[in-house]
Protein backbone atom coordinates (compact mmCIF):
# COMPACT_ATOMS: atom_id res chain seq x y z
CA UNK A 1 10.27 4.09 18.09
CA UNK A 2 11.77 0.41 16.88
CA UNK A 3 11.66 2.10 13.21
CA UNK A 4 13.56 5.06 14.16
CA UNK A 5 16.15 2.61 16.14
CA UNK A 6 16.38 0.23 13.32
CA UNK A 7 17.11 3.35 10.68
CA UNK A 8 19.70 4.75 12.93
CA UNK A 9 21.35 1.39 12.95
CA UNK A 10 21.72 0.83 9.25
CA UNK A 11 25.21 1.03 7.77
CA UNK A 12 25.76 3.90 5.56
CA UNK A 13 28.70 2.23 3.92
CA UNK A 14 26.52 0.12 2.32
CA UNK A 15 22.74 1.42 1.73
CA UNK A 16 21.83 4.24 -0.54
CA UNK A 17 18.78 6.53 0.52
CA UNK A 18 16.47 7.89 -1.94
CA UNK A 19 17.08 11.32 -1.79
CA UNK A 20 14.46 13.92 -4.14
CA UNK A 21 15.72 17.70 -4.39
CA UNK A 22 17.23 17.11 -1.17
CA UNK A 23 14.10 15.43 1.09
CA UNK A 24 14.18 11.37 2.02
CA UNK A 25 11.20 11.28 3.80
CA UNK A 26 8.95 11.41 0.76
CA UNK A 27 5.18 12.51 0.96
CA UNK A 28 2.64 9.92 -1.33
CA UNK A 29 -0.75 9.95 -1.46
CA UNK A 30 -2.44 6.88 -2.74
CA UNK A 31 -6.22 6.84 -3.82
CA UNK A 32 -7.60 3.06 -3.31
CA UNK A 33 -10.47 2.27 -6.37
CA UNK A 34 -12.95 -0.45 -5.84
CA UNK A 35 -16.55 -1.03 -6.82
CA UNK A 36 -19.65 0.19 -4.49
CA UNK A 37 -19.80 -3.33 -2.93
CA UNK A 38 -16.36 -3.43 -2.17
CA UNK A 39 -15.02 -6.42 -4.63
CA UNK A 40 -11.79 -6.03 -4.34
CA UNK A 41 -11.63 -5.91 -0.67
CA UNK A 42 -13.50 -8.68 -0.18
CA UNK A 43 -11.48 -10.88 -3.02
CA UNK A 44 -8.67 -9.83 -0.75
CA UNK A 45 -10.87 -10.68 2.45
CA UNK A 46 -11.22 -14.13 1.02
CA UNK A 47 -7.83 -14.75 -0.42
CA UNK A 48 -9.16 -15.06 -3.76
CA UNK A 49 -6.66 -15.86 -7.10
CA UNK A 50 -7.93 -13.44 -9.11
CA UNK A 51 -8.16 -10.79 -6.85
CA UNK A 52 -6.75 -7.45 -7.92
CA UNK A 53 -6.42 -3.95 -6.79
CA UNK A 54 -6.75 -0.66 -8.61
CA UNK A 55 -5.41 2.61 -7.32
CA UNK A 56 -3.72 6.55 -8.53
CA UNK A 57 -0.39 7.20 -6.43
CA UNK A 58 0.30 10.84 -6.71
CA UNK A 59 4.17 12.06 -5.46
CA UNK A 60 4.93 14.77 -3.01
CA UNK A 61 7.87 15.88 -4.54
CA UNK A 62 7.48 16.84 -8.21
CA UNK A 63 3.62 16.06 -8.27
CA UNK A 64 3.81 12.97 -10.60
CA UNK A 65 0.69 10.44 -10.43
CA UNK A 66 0.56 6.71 -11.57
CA UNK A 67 -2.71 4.48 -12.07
CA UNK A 68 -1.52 1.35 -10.66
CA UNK A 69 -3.12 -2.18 -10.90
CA UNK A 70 -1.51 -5.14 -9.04
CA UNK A 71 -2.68 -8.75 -10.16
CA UNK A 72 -1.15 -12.30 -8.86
CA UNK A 73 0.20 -14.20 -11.48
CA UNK A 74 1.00 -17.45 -10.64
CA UNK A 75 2.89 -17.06 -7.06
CA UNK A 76 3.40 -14.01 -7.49
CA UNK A 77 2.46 -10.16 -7.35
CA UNK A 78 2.61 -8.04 -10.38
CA UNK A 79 2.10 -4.26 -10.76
CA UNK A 80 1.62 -2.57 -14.12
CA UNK A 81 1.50 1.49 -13.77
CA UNK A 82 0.07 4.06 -16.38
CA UNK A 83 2.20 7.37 -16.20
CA UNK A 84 -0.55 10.56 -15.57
CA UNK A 85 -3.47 11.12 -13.38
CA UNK A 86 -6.55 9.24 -14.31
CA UNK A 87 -9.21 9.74 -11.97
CA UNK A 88 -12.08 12.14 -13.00
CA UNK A 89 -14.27 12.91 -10.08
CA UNK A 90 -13.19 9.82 -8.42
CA UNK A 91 -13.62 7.71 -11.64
CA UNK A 92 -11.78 5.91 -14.01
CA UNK A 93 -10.91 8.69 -17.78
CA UNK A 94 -11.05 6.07 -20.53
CA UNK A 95 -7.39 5.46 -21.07
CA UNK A 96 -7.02 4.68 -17.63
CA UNK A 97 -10.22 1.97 -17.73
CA UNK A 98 -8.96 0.78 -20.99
CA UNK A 99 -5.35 0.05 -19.44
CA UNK A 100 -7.11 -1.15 -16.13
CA UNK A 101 -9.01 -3.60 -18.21
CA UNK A 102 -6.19 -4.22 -20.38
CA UNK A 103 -4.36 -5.54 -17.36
CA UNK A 104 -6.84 -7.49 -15.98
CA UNK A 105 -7.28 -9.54 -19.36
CA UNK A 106 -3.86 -10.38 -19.01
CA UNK A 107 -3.99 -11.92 -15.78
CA UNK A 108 -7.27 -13.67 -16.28
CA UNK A 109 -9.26 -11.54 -14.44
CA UNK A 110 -12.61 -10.42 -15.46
CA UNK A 111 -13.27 -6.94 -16.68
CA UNK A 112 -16.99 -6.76 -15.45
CA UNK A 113 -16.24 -3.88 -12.53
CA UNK A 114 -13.80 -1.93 -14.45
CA UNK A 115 -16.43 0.77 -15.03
CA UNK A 116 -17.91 0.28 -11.42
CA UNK A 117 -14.74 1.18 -9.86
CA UNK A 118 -14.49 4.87 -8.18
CA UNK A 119 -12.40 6.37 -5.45
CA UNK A 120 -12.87 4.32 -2.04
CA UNK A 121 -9.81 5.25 0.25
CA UNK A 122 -7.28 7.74 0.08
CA UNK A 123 -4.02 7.01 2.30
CA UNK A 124 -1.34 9.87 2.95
CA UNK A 125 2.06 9.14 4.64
CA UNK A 126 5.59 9.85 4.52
CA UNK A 127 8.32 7.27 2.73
CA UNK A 128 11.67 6.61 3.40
CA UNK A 129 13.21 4.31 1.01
CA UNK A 130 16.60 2.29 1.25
CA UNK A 131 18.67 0.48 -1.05
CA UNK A 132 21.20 -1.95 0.26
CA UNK A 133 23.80 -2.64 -2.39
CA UNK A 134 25.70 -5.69 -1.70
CA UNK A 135 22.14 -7.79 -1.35
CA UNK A 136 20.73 -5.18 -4.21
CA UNK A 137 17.61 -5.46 -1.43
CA UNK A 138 14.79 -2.46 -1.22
CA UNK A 139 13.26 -1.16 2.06
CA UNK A 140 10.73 1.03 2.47
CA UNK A 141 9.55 2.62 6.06
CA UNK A 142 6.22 4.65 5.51
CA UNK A 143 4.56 6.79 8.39
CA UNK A 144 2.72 9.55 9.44
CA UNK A 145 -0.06 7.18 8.25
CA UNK A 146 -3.52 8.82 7.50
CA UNK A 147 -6.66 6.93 6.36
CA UNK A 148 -9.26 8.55 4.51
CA UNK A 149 -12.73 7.33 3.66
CA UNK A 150 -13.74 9.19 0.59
CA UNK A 151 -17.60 7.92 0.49
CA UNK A 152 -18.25 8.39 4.33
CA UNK A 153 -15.47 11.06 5.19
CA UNK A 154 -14.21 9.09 8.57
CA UNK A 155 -10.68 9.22 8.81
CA UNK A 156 -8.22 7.27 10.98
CA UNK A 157 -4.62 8.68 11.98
CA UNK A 158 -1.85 6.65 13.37
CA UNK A 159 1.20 8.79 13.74
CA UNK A 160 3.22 6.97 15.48
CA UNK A 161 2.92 3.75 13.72
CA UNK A 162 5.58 2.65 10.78
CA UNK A 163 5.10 -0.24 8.37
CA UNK A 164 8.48 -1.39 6.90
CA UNK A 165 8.31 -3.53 4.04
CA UNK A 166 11.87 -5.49 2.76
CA UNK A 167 12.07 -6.90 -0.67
CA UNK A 168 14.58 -9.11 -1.57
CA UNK A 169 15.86 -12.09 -4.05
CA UNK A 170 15.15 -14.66 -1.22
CA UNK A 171 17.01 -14.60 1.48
CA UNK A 172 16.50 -12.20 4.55
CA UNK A 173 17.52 -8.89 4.30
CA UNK A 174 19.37 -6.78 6.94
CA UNK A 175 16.58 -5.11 7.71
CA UNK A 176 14.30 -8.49 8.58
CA UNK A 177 17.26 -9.44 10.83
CA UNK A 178 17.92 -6.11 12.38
CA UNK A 179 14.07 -6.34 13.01
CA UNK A 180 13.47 -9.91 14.63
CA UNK A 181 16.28 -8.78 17.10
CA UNK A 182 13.41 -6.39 18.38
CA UNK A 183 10.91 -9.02 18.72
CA UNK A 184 8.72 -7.83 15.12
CA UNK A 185 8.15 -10.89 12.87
CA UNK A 186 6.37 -10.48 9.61
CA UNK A 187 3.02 -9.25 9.20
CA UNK A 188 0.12 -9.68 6.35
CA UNK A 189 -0.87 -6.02 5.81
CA UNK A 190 -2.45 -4.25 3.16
CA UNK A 191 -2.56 -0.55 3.26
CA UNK A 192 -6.02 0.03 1.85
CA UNK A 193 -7.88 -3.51 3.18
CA UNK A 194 -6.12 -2.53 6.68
CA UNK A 195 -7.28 0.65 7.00
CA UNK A 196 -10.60 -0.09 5.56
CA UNK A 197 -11.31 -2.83 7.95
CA UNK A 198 -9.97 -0.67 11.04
CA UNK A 199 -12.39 2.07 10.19
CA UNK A 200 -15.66 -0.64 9.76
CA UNK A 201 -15.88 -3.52 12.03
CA UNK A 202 -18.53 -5.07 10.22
CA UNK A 203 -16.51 -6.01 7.00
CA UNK A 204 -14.99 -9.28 6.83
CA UNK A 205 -11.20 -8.79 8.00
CA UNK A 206 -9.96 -12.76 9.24
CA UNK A 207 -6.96 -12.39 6.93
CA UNK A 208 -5.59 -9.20 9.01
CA UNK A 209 -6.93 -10.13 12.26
CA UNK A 210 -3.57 -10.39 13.85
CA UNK A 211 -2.70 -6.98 12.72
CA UNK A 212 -5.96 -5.10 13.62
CA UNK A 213 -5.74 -6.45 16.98
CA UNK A 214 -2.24 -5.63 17.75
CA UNK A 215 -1.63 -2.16 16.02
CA UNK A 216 -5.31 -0.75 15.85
CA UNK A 217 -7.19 -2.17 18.69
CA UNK A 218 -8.66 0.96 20.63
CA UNK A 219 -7.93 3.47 17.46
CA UNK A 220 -11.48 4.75 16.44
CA UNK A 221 -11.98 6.13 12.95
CA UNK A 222 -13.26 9.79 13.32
CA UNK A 223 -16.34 11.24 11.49
């Protein structure tokens, strides 16, 4: 409800909307790779340098896929995308393990589980993406949020939940502004370690405690 208020109070005089063939609210479906013991969760988990995460973003609205990797260099977050879908029965084709591994050379990251990696958790949701000109700074409101576990087949669904995210130069955005006025302060959230540690209590999950226990305390995961 505080999304939909905070989008309804955003000045169209000065933010553009992403707009595709006539539809805002964008449909994405992201598949989440990681290895069978769950490395890159748990390099996450532990707030590790080298941690990275590998995963195919397929588009709604004219069908184009991505293989994404992010890395941290340095302070900060890097993403590097390969244009096509790479994912044959949930694993890596070789261009897309050669460009995964290409990637993670580059940011000092070992290549060991590039081969290891297959299709852990699929997430579908709905974006709305804003531009706000005069501060050039990006937000992006996803819902309709709907976590799939591809090697158990539980599922969690949170429909009425939205994560914003607002990127800018440095300073806040009208957005983060517009949002402490209704009491939200920033959150550490990460779509697939969220939703993967929602669905299994057992996994290590300290870094999104916070989270969990405000926005998916008393949501069960469904078989």
């Amino acid at each position: 409800a505080d999304a939909a208020m905070a989008m309804a109070l955003v000045d169209p005089a000065t933010t553009r909307v992403l707009e595709i063939d006539g539809v805002t609210n964008l449909g994405y479906t992201s598949v989440y790779l990681d290895t069978d013991s769950l490395d890159t969760y748990l390099l996450a988990a532990r707030d590790r340098r080298r941690r990275f995460k590998v995963r195919s973003r397929t588009y709604e609205s004219n069908g184009a896929s991505f293989l994404e990797v992010k890395t941290r260099r340095g302070d900060h977050t890097v993403k590097d995308r390969l244009p096509g879908l790479h994912l044959n029965n949930g694993r890596l084709d070789d261009d897309g393990a050669a460009f995964v591994a290409h990637t993670l050379r580059l940011a000092g990251v070992r290549t060991d589980a590039v081969r290891s990696l297959s299709a852990s958790l699929r997430v579908d949701y709905r974006r709305v993406t804003l531009f706000h000109e005069p501060t050039a700074a990006r937000v992006t409101i996803d819902a309709g949020l709907t976590w799939w576990d591809v090697r158990t087949g539980t599922w969690l669904a949170r429909p009425e939940l939205s994560i914003i995210e607002t990127k800018t130069t440095g300073r806040a955005a009208g957005m983060d502004r517009l949002l402490w006025s209704l009491g939200h302060r920033p959150d550490c959230i990460s779509k697939y370690a969220t939703g993967l540690a929602a669905m299994h209590a057992h996994l290590p999950q300290n870094k999104w405690r916070p989270v969990l226990k405000r926005h998916f305390a008393g949501h069960l995961a469904c078989a």
